[in-house]
C-alpha atoms as a PDB file:
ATOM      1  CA  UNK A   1    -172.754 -50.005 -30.368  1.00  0.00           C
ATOM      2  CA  UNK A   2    -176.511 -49.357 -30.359  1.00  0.00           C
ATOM      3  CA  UNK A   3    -178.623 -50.962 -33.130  1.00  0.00           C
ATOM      4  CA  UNK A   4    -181.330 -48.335 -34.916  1.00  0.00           C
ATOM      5  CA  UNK A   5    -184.703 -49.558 -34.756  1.00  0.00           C
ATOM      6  CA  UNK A   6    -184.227 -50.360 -38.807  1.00  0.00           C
ATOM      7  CA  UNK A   7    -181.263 -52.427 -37.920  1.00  0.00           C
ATOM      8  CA  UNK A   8    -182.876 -54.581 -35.462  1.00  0.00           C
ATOM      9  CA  UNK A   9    -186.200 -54.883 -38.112  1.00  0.00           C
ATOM     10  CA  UNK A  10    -183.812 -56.237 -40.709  1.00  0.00           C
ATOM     11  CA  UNK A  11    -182.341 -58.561 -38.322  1.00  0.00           C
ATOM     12  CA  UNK A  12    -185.049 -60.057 -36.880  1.00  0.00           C
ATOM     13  CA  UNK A  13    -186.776 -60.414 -40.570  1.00  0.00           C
ATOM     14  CA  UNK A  14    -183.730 -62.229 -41.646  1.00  0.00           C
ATOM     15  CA  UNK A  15    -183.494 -64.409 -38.355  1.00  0.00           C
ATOM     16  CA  UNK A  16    -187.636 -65.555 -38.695  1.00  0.00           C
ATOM     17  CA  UNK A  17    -186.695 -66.079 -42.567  1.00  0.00           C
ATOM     18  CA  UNK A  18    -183.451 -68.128 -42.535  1.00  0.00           C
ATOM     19  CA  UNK A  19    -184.377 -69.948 -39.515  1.00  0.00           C
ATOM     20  CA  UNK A  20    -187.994 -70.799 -39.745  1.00  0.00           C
ATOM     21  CA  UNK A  21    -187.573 -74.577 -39.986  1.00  0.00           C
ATOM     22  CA  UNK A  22    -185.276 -74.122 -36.634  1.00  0.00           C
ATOM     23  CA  UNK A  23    -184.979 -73.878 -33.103  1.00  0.00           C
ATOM     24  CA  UNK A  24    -183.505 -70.362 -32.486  1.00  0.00           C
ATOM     25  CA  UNK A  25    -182.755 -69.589 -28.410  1.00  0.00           C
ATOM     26  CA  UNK A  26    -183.219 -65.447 -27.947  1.00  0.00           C
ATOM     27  CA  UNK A  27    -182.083 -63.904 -24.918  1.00  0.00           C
ATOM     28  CA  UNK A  28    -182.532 -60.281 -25.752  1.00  0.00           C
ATOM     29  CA  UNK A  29    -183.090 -57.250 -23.581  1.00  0.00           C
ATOM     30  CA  UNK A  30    -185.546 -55.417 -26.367  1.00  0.00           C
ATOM     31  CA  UNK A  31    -189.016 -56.730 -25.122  1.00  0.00           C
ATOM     32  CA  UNK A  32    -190.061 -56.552 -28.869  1.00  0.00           C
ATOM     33  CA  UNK A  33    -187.395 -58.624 -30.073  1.00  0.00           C
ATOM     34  CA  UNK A  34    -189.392 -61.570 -28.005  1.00  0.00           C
ATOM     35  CA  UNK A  35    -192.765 -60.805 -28.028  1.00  0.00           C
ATOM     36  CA  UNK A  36    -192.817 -62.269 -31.725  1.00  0.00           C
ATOM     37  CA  UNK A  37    -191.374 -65.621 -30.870  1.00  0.00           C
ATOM     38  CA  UNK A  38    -193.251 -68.818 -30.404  1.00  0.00           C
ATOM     39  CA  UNK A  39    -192.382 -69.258 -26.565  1.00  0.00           C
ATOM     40  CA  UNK A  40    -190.999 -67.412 -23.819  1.00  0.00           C
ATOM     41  CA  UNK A  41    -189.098 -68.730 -20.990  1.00  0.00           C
ATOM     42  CA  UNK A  42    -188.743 -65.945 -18.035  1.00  0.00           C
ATOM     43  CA  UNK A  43    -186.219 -66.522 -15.365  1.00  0.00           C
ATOM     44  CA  UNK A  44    -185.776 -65.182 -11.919  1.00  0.00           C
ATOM     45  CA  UNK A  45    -182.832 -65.591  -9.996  1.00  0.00           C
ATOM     46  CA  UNK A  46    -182.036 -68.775 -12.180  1.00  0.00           C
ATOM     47  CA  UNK A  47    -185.486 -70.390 -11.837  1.00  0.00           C
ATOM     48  CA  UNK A  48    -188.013 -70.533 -14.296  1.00  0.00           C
ATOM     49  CA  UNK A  49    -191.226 -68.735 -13.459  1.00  0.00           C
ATOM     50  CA  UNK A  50    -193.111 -68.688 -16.904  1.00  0.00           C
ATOM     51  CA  UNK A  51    -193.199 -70.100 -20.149  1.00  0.00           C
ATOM     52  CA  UNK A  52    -196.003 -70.002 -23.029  1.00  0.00           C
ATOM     53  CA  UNK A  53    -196.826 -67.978 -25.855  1.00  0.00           C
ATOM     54  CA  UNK A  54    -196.028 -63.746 -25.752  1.00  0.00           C
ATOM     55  CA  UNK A  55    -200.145 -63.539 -26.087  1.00  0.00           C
ATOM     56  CA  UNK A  56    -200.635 -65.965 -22.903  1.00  0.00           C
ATOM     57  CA  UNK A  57    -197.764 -63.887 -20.860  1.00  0.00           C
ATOM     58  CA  UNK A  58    -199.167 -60.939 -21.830  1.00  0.00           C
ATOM     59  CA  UNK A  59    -202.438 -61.862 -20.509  1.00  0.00           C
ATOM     60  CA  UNK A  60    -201.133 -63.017 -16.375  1.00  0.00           C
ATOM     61  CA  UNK A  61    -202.035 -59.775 -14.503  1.00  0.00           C
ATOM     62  CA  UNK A  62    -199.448 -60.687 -11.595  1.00  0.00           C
ATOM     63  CA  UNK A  63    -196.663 -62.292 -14.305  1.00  0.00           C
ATOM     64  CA  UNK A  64    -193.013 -61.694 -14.370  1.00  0.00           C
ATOM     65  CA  UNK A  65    -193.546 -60.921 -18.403  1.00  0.00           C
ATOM     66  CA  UNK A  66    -196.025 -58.613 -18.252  1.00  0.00           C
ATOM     67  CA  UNK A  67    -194.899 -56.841 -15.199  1.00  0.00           C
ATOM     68  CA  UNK A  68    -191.319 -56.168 -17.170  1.00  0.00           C
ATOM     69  CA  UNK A  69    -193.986 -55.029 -20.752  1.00  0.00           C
ATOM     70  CA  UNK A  70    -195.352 -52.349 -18.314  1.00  0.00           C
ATOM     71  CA  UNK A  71    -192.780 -51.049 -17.016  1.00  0.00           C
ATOM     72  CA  UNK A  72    -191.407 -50.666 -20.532  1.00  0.00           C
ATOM     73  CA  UNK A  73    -194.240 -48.033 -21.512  1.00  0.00           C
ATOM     74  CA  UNK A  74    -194.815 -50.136 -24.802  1.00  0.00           C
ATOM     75  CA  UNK A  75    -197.819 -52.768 -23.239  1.00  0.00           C
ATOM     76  CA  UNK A  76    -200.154 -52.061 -25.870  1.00  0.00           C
ATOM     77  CA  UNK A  77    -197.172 -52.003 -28.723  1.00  0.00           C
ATOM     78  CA  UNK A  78    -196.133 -55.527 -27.336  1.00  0.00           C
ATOM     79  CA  UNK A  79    -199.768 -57.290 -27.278  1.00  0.00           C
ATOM     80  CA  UNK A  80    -199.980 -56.173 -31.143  1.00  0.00           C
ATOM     81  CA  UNK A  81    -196.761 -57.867 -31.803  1.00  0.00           C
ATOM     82  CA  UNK A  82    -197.880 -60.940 -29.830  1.00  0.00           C
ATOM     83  CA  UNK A  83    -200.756 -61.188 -31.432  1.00  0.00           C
ATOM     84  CA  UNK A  84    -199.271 -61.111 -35.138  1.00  0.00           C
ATOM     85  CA  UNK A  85    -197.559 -64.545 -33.592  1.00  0.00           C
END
């Protein structure tokens, strides 16, 4: 079952509001869904390659995070998410 866009807002809302004085783990395959978080940890073949802030990913010309944000089409949509962080 796909979520709508609407869905996924409401979800995420209620997940930053009910958990905000928590550790939440995301693995997600919606690039949006992350770029709001506090940290990102990118794997690769079961070896971390990154982790810092959506803003500081977004930023590495050659990294794993931004390589996957432009292949996505939605670069620019991501950094304004990241940057609402």
């Amino acid at each position: 079952m796909l979520l709508s866009f609407d869905t996924d807002t409401a979800i995420q809302r209620a997940i930053s509001e009910g958990f905000k004085d928590s550790t939440v783990l995301t693995i997600a395959h919606r690039l949006s869904t992350v770029a709001v978080c506090d940290r990102i940890l990118v794997l690769a073949a079961g070896e971390v390659v990154e982790i810092d802030t959506p803003a500081a990913l977004l930023e590495r010309e050659d990294g794993h995070f931004r390589t996957l944000c432009e292949q996505s089409g939605e670069l620019e949509h991501l950094r304004q998410l990241a940057a609402r962080t």
